[in-house]
N, C-alpha and C. Protein backbone atom coordinates (compact mmCIF):
# COMPACT_ATOMS: atom_id res chain seq x y z
N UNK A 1 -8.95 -21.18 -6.96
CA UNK A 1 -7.86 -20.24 -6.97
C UNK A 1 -6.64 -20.89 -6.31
N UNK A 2 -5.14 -20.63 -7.07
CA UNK A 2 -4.47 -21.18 -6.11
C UNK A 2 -3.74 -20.93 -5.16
N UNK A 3 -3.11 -21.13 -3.99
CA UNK A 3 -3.04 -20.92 -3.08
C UNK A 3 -1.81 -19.29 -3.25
N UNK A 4 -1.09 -19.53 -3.78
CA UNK A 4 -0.17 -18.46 -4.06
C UNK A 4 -1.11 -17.27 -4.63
N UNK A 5 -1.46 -17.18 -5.84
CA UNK A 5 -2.54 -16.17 -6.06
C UNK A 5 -3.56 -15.25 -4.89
N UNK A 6 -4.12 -16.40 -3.67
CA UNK A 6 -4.74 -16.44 -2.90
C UNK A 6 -3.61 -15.17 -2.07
N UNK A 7 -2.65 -15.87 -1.66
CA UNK A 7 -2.16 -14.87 -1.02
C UNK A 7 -1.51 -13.67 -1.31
N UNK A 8 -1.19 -13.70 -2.48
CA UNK A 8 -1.01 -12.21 -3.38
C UNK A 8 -1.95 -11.14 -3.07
N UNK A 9 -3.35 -11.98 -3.43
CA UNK A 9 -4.59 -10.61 -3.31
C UNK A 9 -4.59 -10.16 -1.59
N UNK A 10 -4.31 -11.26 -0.63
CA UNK A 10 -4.75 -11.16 0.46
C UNK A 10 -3.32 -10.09 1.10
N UNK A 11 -2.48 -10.26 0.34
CA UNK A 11 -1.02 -9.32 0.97
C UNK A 11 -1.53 -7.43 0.03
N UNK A 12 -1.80 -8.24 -0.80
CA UNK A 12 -2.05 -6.32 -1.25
C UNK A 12 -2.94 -5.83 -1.17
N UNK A 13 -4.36 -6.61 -0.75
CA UNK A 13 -4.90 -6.00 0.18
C UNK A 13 -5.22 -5.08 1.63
N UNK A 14 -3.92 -5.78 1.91
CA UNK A 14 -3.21 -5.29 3.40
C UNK A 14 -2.49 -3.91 3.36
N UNK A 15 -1.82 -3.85 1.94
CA UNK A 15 -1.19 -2.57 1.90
C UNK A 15 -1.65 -1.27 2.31
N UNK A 16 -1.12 -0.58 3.33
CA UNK A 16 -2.27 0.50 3.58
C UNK A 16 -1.71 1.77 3.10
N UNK A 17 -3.19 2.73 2.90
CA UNK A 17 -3.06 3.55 2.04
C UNK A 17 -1.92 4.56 2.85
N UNK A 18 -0.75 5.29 1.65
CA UNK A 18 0.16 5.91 1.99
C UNK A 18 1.62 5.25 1.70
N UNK A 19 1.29 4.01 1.41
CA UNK A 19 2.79 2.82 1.38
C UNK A 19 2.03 1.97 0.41
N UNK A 20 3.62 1.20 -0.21
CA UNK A 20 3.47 0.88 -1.11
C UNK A 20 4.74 -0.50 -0.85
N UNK A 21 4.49 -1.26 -2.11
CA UNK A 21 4.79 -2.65 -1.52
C UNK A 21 6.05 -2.91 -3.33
N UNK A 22 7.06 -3.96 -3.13
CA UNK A 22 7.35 -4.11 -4.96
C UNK A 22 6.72 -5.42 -5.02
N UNK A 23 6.57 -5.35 -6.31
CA UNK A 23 5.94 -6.58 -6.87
C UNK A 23 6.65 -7.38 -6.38
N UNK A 24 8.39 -7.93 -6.00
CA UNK A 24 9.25 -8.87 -5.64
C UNK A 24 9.04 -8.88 -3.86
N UNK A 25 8.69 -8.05 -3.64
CA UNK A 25 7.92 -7.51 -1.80
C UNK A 25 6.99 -8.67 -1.65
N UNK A 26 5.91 -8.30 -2.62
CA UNK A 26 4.70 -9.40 -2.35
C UNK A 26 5.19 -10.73 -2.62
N UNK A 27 5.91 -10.78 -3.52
CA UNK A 27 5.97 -12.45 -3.93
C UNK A 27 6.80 -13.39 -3.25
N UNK A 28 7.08 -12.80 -2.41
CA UNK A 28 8.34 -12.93 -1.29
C UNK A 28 7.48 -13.41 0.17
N UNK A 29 6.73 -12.23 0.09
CA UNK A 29 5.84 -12.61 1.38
C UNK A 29 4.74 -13.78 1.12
N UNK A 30 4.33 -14.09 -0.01
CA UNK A 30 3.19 -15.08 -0.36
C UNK A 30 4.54 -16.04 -0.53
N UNK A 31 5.18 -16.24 -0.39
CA UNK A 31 6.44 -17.74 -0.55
C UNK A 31 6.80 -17.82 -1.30
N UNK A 32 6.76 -17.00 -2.52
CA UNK A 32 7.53 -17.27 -3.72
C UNK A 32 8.53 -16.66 -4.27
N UNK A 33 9.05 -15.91 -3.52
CA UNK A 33 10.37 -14.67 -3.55
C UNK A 33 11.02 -14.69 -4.69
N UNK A 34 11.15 -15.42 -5.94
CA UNK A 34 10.73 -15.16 -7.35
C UNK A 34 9.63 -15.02 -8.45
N UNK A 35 9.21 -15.05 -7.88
CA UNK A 35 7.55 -14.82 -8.64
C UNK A 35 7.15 -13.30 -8.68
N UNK A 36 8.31 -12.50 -8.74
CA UNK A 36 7.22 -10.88 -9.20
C UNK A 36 6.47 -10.85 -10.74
N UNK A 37 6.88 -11.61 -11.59
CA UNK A 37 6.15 -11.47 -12.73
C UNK A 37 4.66 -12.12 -12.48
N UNK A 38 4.44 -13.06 -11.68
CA UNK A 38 3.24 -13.46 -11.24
C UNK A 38 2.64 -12.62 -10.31
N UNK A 39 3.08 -11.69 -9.47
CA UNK A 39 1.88 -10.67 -8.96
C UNK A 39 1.80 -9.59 -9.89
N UNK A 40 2.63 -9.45 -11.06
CA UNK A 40 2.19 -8.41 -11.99
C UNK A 40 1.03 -9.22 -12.93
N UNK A 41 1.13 -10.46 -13.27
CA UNK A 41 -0.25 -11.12 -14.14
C UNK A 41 -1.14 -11.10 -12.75
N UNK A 42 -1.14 -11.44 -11.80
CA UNK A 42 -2.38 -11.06 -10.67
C UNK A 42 -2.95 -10.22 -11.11
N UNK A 43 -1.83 -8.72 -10.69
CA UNK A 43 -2.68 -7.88 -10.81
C UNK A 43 -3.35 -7.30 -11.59
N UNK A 44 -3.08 -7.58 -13.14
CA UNK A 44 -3.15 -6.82 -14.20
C UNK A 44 -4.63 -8.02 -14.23
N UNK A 45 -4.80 -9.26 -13.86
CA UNK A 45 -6.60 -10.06 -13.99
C UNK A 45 -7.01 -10.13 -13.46
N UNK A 46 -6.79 -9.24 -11.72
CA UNK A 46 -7.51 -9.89 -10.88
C UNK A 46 -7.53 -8.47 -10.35
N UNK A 47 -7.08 -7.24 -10.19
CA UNK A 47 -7.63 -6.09 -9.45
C UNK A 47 -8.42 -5.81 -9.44
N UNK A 48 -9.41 -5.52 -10.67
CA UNK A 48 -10.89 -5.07 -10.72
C UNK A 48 -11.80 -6.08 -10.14
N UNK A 49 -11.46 -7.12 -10.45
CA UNK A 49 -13.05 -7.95 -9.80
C UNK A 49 -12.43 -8.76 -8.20
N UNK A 50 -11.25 -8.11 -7.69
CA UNK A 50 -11.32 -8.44 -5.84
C UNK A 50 -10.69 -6.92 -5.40
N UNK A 51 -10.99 -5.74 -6.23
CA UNK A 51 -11.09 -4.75 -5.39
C UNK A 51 -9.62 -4.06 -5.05
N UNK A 52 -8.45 -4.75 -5.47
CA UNK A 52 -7.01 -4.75 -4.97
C UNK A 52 -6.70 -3.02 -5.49
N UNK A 53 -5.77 -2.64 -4.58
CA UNK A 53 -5.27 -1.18 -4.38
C UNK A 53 -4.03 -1.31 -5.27
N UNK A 54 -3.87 -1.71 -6.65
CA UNK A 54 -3.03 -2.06 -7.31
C UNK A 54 -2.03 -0.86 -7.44
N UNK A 55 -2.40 0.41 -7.36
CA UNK A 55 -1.44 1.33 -7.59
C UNK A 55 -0.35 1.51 -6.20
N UNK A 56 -0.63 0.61 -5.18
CA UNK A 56 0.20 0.69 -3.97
C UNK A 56 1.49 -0.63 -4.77
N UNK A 57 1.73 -0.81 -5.76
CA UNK A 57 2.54 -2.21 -5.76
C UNK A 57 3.50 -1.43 -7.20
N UNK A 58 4.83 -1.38 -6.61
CA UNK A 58 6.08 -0.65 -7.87
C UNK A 58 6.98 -1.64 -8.07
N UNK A 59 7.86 -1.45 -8.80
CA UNK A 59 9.18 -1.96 -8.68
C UNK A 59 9.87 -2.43 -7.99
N UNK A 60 11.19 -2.94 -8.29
CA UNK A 60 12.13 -2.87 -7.25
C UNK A 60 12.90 -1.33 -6.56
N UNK A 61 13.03 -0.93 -8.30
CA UNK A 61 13.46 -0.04 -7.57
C UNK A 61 12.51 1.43 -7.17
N UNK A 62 11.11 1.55 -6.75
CA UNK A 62 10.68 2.03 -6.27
C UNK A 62 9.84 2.49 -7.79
N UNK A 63 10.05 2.46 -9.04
CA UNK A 63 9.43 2.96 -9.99
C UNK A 63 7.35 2.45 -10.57
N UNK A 64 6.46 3.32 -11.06
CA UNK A 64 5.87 2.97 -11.71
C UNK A 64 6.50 2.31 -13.12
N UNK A 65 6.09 1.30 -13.26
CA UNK A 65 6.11 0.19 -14.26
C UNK A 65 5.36 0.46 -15.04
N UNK A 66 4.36 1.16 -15.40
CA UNK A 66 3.15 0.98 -16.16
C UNK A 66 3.72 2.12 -17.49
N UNK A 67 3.57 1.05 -18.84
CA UNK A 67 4.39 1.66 -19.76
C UNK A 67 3.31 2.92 -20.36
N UNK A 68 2.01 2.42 -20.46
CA UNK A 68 1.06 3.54 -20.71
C UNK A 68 0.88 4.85 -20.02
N UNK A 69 1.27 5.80 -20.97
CA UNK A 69 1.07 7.07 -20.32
C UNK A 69 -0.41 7.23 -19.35
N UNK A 70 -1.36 6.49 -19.65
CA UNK A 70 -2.63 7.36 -19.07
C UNK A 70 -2.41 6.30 -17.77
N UNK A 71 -1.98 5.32 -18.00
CA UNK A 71 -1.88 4.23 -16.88
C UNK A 71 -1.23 5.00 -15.59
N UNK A 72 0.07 5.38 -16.29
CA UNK A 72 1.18 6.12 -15.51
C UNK A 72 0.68 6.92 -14.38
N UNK A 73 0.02 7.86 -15.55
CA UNK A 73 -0.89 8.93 -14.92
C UNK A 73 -1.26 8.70 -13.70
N UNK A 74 -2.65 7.37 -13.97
CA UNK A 74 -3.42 7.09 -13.18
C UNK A 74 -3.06 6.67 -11.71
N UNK A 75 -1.59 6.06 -11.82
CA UNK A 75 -0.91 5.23 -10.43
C UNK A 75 -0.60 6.62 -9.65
N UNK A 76 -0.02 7.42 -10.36
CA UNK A 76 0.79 8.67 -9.63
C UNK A 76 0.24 9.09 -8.91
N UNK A 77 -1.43 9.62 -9.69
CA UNK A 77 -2.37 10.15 -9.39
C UNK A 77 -2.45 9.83 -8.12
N UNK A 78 -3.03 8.40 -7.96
CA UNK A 78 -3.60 7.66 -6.71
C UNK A 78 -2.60 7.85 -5.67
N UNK A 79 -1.27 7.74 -5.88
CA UNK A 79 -0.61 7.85 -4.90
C UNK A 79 -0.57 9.03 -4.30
N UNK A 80 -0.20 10.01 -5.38
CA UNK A 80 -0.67 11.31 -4.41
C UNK A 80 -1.79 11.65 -3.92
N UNK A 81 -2.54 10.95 -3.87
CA UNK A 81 -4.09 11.30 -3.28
C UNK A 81 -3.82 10.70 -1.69
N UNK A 82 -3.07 9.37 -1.79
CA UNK A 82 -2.87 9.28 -0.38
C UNK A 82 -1.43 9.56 -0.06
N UNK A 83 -0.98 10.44 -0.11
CA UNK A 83 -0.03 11.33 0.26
C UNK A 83 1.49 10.99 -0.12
N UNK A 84 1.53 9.91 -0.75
CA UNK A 84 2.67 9.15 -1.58
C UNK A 84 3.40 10.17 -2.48
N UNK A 85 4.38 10.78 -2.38
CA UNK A 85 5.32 11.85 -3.53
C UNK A 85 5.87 10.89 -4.55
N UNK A 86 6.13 11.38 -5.74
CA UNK A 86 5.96 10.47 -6.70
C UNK A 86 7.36 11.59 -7.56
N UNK A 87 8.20 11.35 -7.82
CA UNK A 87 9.01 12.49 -8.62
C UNK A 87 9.64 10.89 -9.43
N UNK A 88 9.43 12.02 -11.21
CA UNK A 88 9.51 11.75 -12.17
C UNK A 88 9.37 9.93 -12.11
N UNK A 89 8.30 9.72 -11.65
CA UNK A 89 7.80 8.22 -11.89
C UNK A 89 8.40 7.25 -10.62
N UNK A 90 9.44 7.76 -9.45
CA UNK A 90 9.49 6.99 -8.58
C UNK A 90 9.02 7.52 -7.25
N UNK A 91 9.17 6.00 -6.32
CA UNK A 91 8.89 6.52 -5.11
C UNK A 91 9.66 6.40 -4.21
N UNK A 92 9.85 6.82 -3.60
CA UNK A 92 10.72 6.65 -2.23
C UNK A 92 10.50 6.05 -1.28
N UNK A 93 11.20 4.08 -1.48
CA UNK A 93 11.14 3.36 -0.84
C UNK A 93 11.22 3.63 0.80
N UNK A 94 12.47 4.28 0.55
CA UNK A 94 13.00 4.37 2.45
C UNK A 94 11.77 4.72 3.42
N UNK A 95 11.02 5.68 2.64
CA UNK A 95 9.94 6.73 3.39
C UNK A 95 8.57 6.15 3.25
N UNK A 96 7.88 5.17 2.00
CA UNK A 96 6.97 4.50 1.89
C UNK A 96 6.93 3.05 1.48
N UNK A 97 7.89 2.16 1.32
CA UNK A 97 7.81 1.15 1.37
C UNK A 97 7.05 0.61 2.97
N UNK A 98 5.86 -0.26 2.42
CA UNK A 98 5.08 -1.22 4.21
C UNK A 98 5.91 -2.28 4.00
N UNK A 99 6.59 -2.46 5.71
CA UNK A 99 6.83 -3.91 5.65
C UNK A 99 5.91 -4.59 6.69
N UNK A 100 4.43 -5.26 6.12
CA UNK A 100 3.91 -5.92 6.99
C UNK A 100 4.97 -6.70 8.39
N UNK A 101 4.03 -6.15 9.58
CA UNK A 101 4.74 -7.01 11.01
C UNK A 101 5.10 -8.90 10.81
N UNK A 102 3.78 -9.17 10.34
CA UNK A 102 3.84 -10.95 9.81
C UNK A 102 3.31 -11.32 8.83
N UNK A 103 4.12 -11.07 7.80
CA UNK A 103 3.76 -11.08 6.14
C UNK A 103 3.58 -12.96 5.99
N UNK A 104 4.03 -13.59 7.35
CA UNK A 104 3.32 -15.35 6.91
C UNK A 104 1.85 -14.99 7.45
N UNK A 105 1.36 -14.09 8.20
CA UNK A 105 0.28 -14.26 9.01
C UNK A 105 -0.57 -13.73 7.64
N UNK A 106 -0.51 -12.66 6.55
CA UNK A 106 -0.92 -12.00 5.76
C UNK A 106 -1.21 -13.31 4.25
N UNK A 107 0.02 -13.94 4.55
CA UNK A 107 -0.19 -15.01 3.25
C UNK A 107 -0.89 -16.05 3.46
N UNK A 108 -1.14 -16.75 4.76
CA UNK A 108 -1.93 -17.65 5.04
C UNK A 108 -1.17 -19.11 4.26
N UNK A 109 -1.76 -20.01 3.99
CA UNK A 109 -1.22 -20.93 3.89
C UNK A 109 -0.78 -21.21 2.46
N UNK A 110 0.00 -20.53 1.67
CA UNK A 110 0.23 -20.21 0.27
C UNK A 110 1.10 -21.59 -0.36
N UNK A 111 1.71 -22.22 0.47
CA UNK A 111 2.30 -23.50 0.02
C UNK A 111 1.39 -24.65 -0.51
């Protein structure tokens, strides 16, 4: 696995439930602060088989991304389960965006 990937799973793993992270959030903190299209291919091959809380990870601008209605569904869903408000497909960064304390301590050695 490579080292960037590595720290993708290991940063959104961290996300804790209630907050939520953007795809350009994570890729930033794993060292690659252009690479959000690469934690969206992460997540879309690698959530199910390492367990990742993929519905904690939106946009920039706070939106579900997921063009499938049942998909849609499904993120909202989750978020409101852990107490995340979700109106008409966004979220409200100010109030649930996590900014990990040491997002290098979270990425580990991703270079």
């Amino acid at each position: 696995m490579q080292p960037f990937t590595a720290a993708v799973i290991r940063i959104i793993q961290a996300i804790p439930a209630g907050k939520v992270m953007t795809y350009g959030q994570v890729a930033a903190a794993a060292g690659q602060p252009r690479a959000a299209r690469q934690v969206v291919r992460i997540l879309h091959s690698m959530s199910e088989a390492h367990a990742l809380p993929w519905h904690r990870v939106v946009n920039r601008l706070g939106e579900i991304a997921i063009g499938d209605p049942d998909g849609r569904m499904s993120q909202e869903l989750s978020l409101d389960a852990e107490g995340v408000t979700t109106i008409s497909g966004r979220v409200d960064l100010a109030e649930y965006r996590y900014e990990p304390a040491d997002a290098e301590e979270l990425a580990g050695d991703s270079e």
